[in-house]
C-alpha atoms as a PDB file:
ATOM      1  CA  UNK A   1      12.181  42.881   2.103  1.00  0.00           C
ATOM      2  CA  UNK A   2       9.208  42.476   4.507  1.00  0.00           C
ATOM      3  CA  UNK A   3       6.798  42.341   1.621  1.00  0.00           C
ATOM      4  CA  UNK A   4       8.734  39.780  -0.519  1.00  0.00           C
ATOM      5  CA  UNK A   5       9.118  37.385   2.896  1.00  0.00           C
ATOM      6  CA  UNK A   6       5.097  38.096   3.594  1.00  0.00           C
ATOM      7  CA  UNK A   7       4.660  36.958   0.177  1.00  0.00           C
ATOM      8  CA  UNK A   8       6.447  33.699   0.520  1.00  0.00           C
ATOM      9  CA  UNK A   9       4.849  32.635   3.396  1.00  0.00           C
ATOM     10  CA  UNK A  10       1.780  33.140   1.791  1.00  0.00           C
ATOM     11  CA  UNK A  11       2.947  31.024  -1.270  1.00  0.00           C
ATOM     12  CA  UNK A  12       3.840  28.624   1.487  1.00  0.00           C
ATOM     13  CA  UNK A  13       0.507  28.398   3.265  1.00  0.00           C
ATOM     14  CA  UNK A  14      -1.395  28.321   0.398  1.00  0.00           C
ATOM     15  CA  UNK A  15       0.516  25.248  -1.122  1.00  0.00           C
ATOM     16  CA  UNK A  16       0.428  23.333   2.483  1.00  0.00           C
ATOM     17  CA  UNK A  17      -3.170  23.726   2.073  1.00  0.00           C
ATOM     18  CA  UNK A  18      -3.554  22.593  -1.287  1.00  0.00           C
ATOM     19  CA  UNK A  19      -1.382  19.402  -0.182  1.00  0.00           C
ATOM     20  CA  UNK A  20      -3.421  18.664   2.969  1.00  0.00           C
ATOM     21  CA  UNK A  21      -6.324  18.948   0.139  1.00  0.00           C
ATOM     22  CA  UNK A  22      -4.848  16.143  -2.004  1.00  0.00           C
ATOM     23  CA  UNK A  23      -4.120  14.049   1.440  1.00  0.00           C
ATOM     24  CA  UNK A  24      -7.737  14.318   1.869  1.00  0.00           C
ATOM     25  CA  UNK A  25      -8.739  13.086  -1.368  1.00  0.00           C
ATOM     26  CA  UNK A  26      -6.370  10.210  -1.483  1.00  0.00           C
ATOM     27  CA  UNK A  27      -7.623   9.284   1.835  1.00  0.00           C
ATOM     28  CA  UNK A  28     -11.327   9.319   1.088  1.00  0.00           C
ATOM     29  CA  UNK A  29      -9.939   6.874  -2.321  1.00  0.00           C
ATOM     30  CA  UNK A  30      -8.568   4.709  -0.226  1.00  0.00           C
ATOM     31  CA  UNK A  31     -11.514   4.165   1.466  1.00  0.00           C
ATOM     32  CA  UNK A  32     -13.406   3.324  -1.268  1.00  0.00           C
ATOM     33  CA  UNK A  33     -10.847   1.419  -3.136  1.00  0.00           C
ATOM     34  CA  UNK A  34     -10.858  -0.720   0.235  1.00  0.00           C
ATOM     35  CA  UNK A  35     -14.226  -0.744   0.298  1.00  0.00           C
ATOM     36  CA  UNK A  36     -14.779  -2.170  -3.283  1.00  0.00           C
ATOM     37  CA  UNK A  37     -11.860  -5.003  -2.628  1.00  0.00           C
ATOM     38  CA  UNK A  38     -13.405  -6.357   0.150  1.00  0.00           C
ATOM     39  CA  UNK A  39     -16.384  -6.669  -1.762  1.00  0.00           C
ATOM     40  CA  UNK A  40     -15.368  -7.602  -4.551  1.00  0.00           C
ATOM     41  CA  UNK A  41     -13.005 -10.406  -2.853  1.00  0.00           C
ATOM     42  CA  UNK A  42     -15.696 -11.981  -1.526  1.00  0.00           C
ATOM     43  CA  UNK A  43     -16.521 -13.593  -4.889  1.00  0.00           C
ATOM     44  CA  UNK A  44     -13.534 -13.676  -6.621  1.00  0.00           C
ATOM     45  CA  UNK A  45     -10.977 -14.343  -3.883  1.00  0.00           C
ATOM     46  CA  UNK A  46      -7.890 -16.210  -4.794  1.00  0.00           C
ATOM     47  CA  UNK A  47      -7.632 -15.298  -8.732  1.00  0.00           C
ATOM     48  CA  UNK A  48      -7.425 -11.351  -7.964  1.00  0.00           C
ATOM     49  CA  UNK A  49      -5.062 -11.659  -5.201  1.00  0.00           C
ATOM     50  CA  UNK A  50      -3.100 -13.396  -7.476  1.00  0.00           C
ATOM     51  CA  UNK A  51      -2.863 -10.898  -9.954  1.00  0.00           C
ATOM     52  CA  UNK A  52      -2.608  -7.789  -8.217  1.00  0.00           C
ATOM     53  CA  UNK A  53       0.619  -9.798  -6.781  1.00  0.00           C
ATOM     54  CA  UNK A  54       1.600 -10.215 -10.369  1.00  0.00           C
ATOM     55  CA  UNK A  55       1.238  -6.486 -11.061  1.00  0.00           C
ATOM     56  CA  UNK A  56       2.896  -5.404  -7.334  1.00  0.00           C
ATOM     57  CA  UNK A  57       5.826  -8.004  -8.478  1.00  0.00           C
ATOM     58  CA  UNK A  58       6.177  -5.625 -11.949  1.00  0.00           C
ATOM     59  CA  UNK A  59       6.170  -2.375 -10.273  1.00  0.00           C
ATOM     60  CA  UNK A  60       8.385  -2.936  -7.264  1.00  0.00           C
ATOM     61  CA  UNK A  61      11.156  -0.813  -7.374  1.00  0.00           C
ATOM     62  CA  UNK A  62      14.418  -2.054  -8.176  1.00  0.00           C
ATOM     63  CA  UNK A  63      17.167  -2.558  -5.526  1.00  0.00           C
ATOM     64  CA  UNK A  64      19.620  -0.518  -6.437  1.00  0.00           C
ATOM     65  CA  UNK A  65      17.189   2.045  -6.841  1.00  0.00           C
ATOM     66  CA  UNK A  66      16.869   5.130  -4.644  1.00  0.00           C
ATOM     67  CA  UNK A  67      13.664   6.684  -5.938  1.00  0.00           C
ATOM     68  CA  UNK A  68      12.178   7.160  -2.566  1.00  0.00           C
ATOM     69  CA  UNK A  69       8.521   8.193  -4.473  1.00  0.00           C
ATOM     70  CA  UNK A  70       8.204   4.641  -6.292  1.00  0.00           C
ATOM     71  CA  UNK A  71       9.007   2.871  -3.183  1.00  0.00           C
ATOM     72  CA  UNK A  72       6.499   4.456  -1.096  1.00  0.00           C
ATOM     73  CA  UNK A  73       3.819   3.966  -4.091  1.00  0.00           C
ATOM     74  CA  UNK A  74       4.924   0.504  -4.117  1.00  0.00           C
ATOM     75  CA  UNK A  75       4.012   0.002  -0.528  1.00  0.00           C
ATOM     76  CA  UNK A  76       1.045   2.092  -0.181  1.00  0.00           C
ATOM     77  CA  UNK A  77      -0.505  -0.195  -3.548  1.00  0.00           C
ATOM     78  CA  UNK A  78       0.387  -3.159  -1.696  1.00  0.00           C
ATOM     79  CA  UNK A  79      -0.913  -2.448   1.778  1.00  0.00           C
ATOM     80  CA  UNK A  80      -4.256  -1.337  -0.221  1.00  0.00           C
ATOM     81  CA  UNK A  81      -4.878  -4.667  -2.124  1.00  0.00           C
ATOM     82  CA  UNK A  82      -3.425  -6.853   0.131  1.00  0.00           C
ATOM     83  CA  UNK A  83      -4.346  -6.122   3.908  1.00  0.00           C
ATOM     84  CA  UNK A  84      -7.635  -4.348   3.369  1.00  0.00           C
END
């Protein structure tokens, strides 16, 4: 019983680390994502504002919807191309 709960919390540890991996790697996008908008903003400005609100307006998640996962994409895209 000791071995199969030693086991687990290795399975455990090793998935918290490969999650704090992918938390890195979304961070570092983010980053550059920002980055390139604020560059790329400069020039362009008004029209791709205007159409990344057109796309956020398609994928926000429905009212009556409880998928907690689309919601918090939802936000995070919209934070990221509209506050840089």
């Amino acid at each position: 019983m000791k071995n199969f709960i030693a086991e687990l919390l290795v399975k455990l540890a090793e998935k918290e680390d490969e999650a704090n991996a992918l938390r890195i790697q979304v961070d570092a996008l983010e980053v550059v994502v920002t980055t390139l908008l604020q560059h790329v903003q400069q020039g362009s400005g008004p029209a791709l504002e205007d159409e990344i609100a057109e796309t956020l307006n398609k994928l926000a998640p429905a009212e009556h919807a409880s998928d907690h996962n689309s919601e918090l994409l939802y936000n995070h895209v919209k934070r990221l191309f509209l506050h840089p």
